[in-house]
PDB file of N, CA and C in Angstrom:
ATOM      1  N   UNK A   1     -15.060  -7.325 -18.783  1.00  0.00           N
ATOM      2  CA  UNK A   1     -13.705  -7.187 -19.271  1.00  0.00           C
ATOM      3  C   UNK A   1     -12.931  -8.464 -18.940  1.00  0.00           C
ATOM      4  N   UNK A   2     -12.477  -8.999 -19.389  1.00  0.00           N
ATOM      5  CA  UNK A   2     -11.531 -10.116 -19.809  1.00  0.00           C
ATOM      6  C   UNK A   2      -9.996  -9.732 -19.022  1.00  0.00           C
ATOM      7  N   UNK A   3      -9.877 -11.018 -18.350  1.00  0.00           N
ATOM      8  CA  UNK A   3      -8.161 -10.730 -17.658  1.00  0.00           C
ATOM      9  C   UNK A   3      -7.268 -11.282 -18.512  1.00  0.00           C
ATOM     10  N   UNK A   4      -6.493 -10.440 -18.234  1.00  0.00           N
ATOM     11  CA  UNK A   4      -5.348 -10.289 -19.613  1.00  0.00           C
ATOM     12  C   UNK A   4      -4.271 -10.901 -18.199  1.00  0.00           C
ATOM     13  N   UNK A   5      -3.237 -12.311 -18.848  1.00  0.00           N
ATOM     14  CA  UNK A   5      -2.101 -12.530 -17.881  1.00  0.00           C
ATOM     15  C   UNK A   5      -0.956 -12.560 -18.222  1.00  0.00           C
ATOM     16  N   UNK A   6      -0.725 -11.991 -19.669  1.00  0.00           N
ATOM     17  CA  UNK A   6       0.064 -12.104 -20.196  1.00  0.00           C
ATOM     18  C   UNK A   6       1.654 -11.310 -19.765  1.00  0.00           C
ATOM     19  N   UNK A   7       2.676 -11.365 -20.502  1.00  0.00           N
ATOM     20  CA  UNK A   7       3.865 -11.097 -19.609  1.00  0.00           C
ATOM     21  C   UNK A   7       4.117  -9.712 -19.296  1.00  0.00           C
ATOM     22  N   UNK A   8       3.778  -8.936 -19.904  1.00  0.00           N
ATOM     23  CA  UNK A   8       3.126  -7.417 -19.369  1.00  0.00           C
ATOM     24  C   UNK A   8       2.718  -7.551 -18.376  1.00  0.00           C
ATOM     25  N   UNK A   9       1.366  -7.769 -17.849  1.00  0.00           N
ATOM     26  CA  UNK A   9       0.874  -7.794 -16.465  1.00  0.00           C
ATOM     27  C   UNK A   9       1.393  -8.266 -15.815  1.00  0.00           C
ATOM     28  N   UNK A  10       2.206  -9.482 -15.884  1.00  0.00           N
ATOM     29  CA  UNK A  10       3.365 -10.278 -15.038  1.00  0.00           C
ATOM     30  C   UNK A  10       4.157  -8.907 -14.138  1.00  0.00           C
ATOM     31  N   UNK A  11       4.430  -8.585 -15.279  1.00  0.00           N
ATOM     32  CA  UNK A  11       5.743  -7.874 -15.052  1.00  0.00           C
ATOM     33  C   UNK A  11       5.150  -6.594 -14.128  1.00  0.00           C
ATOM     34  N   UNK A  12       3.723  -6.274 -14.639  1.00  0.00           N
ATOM     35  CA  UNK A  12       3.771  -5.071 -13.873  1.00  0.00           C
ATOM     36  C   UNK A  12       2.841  -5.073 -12.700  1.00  0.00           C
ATOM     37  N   UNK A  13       2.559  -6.688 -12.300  1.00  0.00           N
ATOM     38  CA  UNK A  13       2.428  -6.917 -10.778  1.00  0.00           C
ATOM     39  C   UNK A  13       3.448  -7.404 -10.077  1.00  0.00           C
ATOM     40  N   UNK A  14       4.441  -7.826 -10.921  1.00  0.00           N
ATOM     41  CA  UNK A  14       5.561  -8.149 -10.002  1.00  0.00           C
ATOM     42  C   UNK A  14       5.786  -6.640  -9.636  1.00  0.00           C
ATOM     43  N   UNK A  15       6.066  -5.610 -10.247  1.00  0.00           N
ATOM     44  CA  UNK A  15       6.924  -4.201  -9.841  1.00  0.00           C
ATOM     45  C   UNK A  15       6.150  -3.726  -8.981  1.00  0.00           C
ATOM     46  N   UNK A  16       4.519  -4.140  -8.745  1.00  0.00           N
ATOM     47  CA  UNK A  16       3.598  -3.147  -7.738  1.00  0.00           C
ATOM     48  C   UNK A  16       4.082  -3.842  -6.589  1.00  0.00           C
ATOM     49  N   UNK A  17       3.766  -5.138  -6.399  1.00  0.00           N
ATOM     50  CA  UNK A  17       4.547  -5.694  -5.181  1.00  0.00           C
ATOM     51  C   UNK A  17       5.743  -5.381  -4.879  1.00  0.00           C
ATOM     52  N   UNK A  18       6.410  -5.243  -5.571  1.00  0.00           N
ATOM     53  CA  UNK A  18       7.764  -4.922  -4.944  1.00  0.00           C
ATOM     54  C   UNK A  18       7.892  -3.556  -4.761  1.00  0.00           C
ATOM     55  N   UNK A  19       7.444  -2.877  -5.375  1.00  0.00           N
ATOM     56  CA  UNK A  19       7.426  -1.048  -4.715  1.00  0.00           C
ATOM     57  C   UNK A  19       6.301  -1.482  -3.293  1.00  0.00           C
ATOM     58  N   UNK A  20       5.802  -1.952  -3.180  1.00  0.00           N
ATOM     59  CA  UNK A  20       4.814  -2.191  -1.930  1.00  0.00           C
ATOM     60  C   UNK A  20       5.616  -2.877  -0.705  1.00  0.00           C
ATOM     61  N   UNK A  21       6.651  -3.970  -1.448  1.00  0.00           N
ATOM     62  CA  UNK A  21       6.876  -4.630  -0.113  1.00  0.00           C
ATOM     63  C   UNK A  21       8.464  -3.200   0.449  1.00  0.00           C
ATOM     64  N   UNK A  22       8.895  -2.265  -0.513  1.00  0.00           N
ATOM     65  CA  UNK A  22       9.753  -1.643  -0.098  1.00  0.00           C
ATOM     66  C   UNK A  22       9.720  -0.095   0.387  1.00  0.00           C
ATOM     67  N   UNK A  23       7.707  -0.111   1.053  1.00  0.00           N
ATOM     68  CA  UNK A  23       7.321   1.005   1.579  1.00  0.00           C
ATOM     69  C   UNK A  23       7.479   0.598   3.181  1.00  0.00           C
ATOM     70  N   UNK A  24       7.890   1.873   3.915  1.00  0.00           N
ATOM     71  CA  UNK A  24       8.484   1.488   4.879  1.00  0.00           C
ATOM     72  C   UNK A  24       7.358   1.198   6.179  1.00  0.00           C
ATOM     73  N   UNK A  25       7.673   0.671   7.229  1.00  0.00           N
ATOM     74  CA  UNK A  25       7.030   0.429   8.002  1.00  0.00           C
ATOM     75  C   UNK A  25       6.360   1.780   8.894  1.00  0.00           C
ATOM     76  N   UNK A  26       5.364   2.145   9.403  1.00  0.00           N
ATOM     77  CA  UNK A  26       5.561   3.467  10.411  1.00  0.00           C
ATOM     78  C   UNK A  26       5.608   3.155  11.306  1.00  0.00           C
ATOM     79  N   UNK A  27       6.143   4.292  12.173  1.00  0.00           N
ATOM     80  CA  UNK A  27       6.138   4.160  13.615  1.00  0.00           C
ATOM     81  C   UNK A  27       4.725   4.702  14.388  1.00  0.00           C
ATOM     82  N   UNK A  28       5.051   4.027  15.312  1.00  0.00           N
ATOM     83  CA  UNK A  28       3.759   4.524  16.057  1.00  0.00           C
ATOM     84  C   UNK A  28       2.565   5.747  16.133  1.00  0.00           C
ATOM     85  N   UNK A  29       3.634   6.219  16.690  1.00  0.00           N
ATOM     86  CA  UNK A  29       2.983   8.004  16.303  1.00  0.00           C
ATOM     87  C   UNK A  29       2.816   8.609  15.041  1.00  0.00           C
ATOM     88  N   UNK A  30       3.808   8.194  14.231  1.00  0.00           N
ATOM     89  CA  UNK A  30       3.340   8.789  12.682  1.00  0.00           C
ATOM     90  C   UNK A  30       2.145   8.075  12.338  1.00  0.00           C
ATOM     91  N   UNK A  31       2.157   7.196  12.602  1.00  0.00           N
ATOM     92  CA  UNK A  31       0.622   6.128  11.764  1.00  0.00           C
ATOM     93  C   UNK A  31      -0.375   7.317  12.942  1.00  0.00           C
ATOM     94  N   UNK A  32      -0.542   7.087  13.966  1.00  0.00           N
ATOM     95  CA  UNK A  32      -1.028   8.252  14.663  1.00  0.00           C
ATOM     96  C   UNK A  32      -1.440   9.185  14.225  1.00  0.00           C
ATOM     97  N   UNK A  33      -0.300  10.191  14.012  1.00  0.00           N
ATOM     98  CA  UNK A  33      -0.584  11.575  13.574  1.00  0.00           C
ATOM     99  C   UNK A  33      -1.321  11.564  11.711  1.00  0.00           C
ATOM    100  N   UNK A  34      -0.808  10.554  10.977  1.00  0.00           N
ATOM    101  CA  UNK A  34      -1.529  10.728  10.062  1.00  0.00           C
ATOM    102  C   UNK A  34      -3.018  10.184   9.771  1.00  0.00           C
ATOM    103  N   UNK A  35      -3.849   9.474  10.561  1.00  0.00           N
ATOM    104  CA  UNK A  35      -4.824   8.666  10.907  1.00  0.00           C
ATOM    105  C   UNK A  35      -5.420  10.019  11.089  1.00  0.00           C
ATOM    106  N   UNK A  36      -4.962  10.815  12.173  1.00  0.00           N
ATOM    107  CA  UNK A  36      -5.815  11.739  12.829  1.00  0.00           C
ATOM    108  C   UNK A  36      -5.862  12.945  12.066  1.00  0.00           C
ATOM    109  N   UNK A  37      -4.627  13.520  10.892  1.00  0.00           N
ATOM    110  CA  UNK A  37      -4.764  14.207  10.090  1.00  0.00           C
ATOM    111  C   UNK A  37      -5.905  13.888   9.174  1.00  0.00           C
ATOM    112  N   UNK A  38      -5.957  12.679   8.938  1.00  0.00           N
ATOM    113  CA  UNK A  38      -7.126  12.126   7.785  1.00  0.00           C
ATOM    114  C   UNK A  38      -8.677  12.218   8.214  1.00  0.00           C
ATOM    115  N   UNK A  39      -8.494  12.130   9.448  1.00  0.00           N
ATOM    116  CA  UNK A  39     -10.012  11.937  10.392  1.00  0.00           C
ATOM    117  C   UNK A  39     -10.610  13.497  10.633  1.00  0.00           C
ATOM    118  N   UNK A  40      -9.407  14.310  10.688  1.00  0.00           N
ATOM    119  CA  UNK A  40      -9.862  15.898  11.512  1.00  0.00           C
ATOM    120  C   UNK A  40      -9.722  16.296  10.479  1.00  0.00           C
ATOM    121  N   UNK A  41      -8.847  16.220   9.468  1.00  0.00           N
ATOM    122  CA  UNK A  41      -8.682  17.348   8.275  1.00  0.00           C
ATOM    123  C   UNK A  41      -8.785  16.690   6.341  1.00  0.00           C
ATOM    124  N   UNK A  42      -9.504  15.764   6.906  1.00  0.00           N
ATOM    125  CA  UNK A  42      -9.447  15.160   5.348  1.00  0.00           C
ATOM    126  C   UNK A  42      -8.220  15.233   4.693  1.00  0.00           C
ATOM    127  N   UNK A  43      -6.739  15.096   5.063  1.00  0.00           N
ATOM    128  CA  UNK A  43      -5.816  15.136   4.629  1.00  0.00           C
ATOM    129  C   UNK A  43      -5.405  14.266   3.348  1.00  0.00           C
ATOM    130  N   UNK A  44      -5.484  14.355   2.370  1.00  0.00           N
ATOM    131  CA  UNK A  44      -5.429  13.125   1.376  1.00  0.00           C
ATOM    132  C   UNK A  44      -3.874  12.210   1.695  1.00  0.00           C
ATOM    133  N   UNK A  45      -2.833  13.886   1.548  1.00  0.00           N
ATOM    134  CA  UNK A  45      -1.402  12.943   1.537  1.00  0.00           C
ATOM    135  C   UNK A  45      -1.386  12.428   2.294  1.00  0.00           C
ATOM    136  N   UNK A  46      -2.045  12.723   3.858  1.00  0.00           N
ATOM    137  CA  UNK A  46      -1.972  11.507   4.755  1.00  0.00           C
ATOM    138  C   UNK A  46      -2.717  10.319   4.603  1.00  0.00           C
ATOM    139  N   UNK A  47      -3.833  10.291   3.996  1.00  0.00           N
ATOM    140  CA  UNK A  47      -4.217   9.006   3.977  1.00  0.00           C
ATOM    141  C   UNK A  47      -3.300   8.409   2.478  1.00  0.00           C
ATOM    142  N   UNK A  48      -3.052   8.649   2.196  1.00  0.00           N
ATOM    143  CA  UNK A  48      -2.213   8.202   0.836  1.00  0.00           C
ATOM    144  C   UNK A  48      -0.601   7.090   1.316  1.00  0.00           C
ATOM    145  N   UNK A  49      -0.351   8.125   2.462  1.00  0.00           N
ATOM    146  CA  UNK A  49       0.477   7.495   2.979  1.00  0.00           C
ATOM    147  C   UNK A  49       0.469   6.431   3.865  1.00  0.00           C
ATOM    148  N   UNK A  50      -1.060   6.330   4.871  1.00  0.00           N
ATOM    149  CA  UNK A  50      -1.339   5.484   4.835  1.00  0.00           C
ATOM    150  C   UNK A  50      -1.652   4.032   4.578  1.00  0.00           C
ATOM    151  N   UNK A  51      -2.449   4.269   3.174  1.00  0.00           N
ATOM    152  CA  UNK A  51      -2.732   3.598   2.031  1.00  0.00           C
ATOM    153  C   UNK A  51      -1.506   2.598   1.727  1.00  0.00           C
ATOM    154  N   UNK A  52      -0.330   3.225   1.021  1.00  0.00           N
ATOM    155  CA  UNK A  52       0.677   2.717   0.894  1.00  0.00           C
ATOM    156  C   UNK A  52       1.136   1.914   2.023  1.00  0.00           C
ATOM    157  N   UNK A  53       1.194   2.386   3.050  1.00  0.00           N
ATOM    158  CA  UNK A  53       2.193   1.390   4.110  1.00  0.00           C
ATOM    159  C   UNK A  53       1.648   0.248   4.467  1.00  0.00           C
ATOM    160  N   UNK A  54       0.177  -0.107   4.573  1.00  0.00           N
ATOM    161  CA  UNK A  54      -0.947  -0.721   5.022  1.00  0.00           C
ATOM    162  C   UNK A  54      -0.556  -1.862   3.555  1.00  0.00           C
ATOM    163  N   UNK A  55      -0.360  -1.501   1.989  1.00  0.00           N
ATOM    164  CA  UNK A  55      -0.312  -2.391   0.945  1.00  0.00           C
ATOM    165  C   UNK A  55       0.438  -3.251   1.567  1.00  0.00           C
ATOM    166  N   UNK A  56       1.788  -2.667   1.710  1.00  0.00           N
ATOM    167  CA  UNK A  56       2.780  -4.192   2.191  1.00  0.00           C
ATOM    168  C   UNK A  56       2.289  -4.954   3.043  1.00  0.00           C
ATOM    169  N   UNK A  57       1.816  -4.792   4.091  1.00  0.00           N
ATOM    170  CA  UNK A  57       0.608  -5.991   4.830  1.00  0.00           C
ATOM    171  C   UNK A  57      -0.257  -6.452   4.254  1.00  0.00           C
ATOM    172  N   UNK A  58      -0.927  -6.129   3.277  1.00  0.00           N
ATOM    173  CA  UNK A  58      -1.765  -6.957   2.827  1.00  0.00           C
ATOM    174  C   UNK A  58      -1.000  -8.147   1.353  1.00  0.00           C
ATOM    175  N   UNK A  59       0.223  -7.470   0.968  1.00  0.00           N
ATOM    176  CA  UNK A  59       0.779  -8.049   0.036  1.00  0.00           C
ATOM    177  C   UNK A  59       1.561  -9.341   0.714  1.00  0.00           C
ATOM    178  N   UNK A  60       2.003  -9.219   1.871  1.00  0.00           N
ATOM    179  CA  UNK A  60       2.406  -9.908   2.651  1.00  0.00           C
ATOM    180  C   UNK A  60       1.494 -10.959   3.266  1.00  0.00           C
ATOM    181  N   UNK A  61       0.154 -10.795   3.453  1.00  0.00           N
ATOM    182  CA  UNK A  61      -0.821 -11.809   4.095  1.00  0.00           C
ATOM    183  C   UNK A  61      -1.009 -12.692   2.610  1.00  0.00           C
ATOM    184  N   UNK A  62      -1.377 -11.794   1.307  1.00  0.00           N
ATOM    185  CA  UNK A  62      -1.807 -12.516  -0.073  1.00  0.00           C
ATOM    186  C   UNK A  62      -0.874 -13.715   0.329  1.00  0.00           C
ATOM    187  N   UNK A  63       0.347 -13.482   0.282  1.00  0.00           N
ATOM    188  CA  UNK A  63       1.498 -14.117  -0.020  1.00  0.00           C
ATOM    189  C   UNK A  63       1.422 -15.732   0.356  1.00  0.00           C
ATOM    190  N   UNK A  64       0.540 -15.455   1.992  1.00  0.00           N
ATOM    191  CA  UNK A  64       0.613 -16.581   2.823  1.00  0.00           C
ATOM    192  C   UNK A  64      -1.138 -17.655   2.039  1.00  0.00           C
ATOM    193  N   UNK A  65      -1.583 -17.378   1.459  1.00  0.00           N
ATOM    194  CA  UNK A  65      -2.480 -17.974   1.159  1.00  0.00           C
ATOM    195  C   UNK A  65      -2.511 -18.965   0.137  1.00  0.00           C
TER     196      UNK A  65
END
C-alpha cells in the first residue's frame, strides 16, 4: 500500500497528535491501579487508558528526533 501525504492526512495527523498531546498525565497510583487492573483482570478500559496516556510520551520523544 502506497503512503498517501496529502492534506487530508496532514490534517488528520496533526488532530491525532494533538488529542494525544492533550491526554492527561496520571498519577501515580492510578497508572498503578490500572496496570494492575489490566494484569489481574484483563481490563481493556484500563489498558486503553493506559494506551492513551503513554501516546503523549511517545509523541513527545517523536518530536525530539
Amino acid at each position: 500500500m502506497a503512503h498517501l501525504d496529502d492534506p487530508t492526512t496532514q490534517r488528520a495527523n496533526l488532530r491525532y497528535i494533538r488529542n494525544a498531546m492533550d491526554e492527561p498525565l496520571l498519577e501515580r497510583e492510578h497508572e498503578l491501579d490500572l496496570a494492575r487492573r489490566w494484569k489481574d483482570k484483563r481490563d481493556e478500559k484500563a489498558l486503553h487508558e493506559l494506551v492513551r496516556s503513554y501516546t503523549r510520551l511517545v509523541v513527545a520523544l517523536c518530536g525530539k528526533v
